[in-house]
Protein backbone atom coordinates (compact mmCIF):
# COMPACT_ATOMS: atom_id res chain seq x y z
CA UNK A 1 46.21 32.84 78.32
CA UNK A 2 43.42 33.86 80.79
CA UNK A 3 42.81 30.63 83.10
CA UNK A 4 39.54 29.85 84.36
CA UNK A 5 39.22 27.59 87.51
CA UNK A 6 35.84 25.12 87.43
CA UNK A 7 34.07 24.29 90.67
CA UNK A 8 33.97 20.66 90.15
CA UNK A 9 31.91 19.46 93.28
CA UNK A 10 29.09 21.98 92.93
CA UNK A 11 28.22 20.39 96.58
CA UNK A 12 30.64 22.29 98.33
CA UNK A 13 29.30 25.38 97.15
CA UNK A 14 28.44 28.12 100.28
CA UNK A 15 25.40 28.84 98.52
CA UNK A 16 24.29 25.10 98.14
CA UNK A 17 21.09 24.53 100.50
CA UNK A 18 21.58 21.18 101.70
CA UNK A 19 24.97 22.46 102.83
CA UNK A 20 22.78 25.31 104.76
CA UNK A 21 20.26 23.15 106.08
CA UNK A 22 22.83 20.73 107.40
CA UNK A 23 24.62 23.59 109.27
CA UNK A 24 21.70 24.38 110.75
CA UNK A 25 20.45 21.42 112.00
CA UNK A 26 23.91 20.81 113.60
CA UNK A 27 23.69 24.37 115.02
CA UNK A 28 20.48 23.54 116.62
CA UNK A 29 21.29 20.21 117.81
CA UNK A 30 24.38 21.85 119.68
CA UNK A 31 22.14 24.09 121.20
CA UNK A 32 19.86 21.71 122.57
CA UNK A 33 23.06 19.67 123.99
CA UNK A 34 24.14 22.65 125.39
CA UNK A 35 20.71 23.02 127.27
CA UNK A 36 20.67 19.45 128.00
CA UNK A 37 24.04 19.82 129.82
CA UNK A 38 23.53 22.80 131.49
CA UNK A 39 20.22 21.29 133.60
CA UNK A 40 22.00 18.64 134.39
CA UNK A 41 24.80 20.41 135.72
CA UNK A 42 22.17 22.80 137.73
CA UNK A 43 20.17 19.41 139.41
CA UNK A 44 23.90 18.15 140.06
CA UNK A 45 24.77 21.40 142.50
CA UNK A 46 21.33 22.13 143.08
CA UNK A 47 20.67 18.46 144.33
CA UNK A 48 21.88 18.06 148.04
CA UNK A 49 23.42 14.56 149.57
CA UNK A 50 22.01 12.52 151.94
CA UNK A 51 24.48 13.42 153.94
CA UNK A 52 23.77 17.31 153.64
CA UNK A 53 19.44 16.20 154.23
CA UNK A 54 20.35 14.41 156.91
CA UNK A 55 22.88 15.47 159.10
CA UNK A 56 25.11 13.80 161.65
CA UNK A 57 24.73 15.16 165.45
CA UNK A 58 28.58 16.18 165.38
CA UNK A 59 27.15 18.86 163.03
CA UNK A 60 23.89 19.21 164.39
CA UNK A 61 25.48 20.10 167.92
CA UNK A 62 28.26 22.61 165.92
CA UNK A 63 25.48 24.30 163.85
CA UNK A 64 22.73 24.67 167.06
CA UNK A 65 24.29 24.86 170.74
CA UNK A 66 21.08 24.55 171.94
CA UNK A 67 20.50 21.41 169.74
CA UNK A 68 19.03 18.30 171.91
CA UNK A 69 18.66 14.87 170.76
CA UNK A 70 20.12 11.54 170.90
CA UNK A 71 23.72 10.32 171.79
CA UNK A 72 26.21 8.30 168.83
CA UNK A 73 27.13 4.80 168.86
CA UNK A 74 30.23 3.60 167.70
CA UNK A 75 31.34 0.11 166.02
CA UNK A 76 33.85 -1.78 165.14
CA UNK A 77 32.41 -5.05 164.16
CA UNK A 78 34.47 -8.47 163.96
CA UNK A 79 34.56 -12.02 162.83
CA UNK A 80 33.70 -13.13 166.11
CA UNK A 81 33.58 -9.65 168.57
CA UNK A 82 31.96 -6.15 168.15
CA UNK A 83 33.21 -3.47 169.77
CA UNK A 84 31.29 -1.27 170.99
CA UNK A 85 31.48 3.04 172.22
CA UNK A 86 29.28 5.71 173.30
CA UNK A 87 29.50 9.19 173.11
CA UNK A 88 27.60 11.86 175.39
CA UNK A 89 27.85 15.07 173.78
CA UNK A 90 31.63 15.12 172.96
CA UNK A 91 32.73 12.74 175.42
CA UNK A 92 33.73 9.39 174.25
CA UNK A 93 34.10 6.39 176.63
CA UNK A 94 34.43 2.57 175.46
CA UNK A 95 31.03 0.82 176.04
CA UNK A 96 31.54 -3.07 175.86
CA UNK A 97 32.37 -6.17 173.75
CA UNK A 98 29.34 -7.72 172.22
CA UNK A 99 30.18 -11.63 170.92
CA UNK A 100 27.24 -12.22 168.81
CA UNK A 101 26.77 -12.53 165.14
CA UNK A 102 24.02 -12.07 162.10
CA UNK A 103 20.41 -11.08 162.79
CA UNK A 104 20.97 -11.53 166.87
CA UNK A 105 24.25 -8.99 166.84
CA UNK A 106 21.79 -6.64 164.94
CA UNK A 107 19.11 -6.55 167.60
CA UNK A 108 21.24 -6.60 170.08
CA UNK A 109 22.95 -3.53 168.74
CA UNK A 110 19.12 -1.63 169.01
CA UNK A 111 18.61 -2.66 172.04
CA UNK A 112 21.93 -0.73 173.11
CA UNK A 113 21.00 1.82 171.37
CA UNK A 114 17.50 2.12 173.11
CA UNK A 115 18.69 1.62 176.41
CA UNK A 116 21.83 4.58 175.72
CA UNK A 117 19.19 7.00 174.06
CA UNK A 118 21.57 6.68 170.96
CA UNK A 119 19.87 7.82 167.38
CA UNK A 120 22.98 7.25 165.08
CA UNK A 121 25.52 4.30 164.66
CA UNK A 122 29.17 5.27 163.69
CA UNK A 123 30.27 1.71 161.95
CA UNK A 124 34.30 1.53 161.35
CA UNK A 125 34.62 0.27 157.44
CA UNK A 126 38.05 -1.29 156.88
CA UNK A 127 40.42 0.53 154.46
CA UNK A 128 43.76 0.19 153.32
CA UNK A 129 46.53 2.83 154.22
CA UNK A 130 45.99 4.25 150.57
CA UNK A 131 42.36 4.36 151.56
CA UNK A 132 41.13 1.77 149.36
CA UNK A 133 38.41 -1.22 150.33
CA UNK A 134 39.03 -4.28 151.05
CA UNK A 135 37.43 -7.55 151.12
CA UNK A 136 36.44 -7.00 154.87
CA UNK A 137 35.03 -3.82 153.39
CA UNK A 138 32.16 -5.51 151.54
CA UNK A 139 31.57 -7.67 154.60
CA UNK A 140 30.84 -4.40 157.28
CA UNK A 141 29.09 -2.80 154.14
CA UNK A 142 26.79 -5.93 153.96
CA UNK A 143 26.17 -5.77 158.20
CA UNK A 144 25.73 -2.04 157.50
CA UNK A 145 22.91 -2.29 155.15
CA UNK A 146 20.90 -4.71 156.97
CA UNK A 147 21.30 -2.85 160.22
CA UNK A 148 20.51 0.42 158.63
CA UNK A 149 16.67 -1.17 157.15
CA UNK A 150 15.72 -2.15 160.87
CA UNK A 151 17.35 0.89 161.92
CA UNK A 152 15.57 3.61 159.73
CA UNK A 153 12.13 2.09 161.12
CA UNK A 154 12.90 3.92 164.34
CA UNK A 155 14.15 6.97 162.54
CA UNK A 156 17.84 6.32 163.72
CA UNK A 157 20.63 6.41 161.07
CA UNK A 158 23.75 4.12 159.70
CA UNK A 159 27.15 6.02 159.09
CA UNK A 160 30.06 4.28 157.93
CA UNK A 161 33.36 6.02 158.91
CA UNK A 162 36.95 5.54 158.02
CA UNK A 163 38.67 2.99 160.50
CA UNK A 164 42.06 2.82 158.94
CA UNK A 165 44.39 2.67 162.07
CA UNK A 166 41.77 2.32 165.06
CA UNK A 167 42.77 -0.80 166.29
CA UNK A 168 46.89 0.19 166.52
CA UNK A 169 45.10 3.96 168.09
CA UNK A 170 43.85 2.06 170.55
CA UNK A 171 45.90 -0.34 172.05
CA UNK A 172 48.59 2.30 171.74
CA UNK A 173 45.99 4.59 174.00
CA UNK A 174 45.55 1.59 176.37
CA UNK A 175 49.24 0.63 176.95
CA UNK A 176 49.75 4.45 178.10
CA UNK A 177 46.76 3.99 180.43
CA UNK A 178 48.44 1.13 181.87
CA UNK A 179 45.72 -1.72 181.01
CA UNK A 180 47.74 -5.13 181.28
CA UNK A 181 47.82 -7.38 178.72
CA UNK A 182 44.77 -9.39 179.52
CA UNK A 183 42.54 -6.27 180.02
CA UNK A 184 44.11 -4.93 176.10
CA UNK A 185 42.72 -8.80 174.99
CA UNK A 186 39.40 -8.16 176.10
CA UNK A 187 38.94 -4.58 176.02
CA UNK A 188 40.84 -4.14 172.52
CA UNK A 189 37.33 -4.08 170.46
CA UNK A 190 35.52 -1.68 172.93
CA UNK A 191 38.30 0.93 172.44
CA UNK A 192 38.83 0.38 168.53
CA UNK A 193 35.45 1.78 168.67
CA UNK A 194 35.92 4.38 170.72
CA UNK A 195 38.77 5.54 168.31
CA UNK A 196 36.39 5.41 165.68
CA UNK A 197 34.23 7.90 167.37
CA UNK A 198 36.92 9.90 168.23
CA UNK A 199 38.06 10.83 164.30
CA UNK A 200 34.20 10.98 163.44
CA UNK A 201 34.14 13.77 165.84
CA UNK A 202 37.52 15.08 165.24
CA UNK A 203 36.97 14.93 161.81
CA UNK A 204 32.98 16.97 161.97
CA UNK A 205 31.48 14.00 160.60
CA UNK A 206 33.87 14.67 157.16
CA UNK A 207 33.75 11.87 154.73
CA UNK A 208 31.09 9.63 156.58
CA UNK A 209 29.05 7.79 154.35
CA UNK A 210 25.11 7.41 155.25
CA UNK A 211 23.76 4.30 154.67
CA UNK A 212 20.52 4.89 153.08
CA UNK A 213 17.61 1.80 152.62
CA UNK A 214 16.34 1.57 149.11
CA UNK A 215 12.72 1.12 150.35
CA UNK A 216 10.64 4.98 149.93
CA UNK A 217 8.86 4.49 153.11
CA UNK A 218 12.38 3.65 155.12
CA UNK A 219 13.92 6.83 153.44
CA UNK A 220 11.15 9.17 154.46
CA UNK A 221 11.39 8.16 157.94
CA UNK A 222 15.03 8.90 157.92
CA UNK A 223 13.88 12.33 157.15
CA UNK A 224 11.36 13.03 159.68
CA UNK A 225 13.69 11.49 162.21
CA UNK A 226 13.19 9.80 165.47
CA UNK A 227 10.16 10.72 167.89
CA UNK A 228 11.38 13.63 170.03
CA UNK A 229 12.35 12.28 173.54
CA UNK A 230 10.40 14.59 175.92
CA UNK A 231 12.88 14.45 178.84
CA UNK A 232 14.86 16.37 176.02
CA UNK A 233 11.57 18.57 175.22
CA UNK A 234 10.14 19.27 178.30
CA UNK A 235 7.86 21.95 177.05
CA UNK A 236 6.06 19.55 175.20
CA UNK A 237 4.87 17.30 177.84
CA UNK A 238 2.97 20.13 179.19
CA UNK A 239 0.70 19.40 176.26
């Protein structure tokens, strides 16, 4: 006996068209997800940091020897005591200890900064040893951010660098100098600082983070930069 098989669900038929139509508009919906993805991924690559827009001088001076502009400021800020360094080209020296807090540590810090030609601060954020933050993190980030708004209306800039290990770098560096004890207690901040620096320009400026205002008009003077010193630009005081 011959045995006949019955499509019972006509709906599942190849030639059914709502079958068709629903292939196709799942085909078409894939390809615009497809496009959708593959723009985003091009403005994701094609889209440079801040960091990349604006460098640090540690590049600046590595990309153009002939590069002129301002000197680096490094901090390691405190409860109580910031610690301040300076760098001149490559060379990194310990500054001073600022004891000042809030708004008057902040203008304090631009005044150094004016009277040390310095266009860039190099802030120490706290991390753990597996390079996590920590509470103190959120505090420096906080100092950071309000430094960097009255900052970026001079054009200068707000990096936050690693600082994991600074402060043990540098009293080990100033026990093999020979500073006694009292000079380590007072000096301690000044050269956390400078070790600070130091792996910010060990390091090319790898991993900094700039600290960028929110406010449009802040951000596009970050991009045009500070005025051009003309004891750096000679030629243009002949103008």
């Amino acid at each position: 006996m011959a045995i006949q098989f019955i499509n019972l669900n006509p709906l599942l038929s190849k030639q059914n068209p709502l079958i068709i139509q629903n292939r196709s508009s799942i085909s078409l919906t894939r390809r615009v997800q497809l496009s959708v993805n593959a723009a985003a991924a091009a403005l994701s690559v094609s889209a440079p940091s801040w960091e990349e827009r604006i460098p640090p001088n540690v590049l600046r001076r590595k990309l153009d020897p002939t590069w002129r502009g301002g000197f680096s400021l490094g901090v390691d800020l405190g409860l109580s005591r910031t610690g301040l360094a300076i760098s001149k080209g490559f060379s990194v020296r310990p500054l001073m200890v600022v004891e000042l807090r809030g708004q008057k540590l902040e203008l304090r810090l631009l005044d150094i900064a004016e009277i040390q030609e310095v266009d860039e601060f190099i802030i120490g954020l706290p991390k753990s040893s597996d390079g996590k933050e920590t509470d103190q993190s959120n505090k420096i980030r906080t100092v950071a951010g309000r430094l960097a708004v009255r900052a970026a209306e001079r054009g200068w800039r707000v990096y936050l660098q690693d600082e994991h290990g600074t402060t043990t770098e540098a009293l080990d560096h100033m026990i093999a100098n020979g500073l006694s004890k009292s000079d380590r207690q007072g000096k301690i901040d000044a050269y956390a600082a400078m070790k600070v620096l130091e792996r910010y320009f060990s390091d090319s400026g790898k991993g900094i983070e700039l600290v960028v205002p929110k406010q449009v008009e802040l951000k596009n003077k970050l991009l045009k930069g500070p005025p051009k010193d003309l004891d750096f630009y000679p030629e243009q005081n002949q103008i």
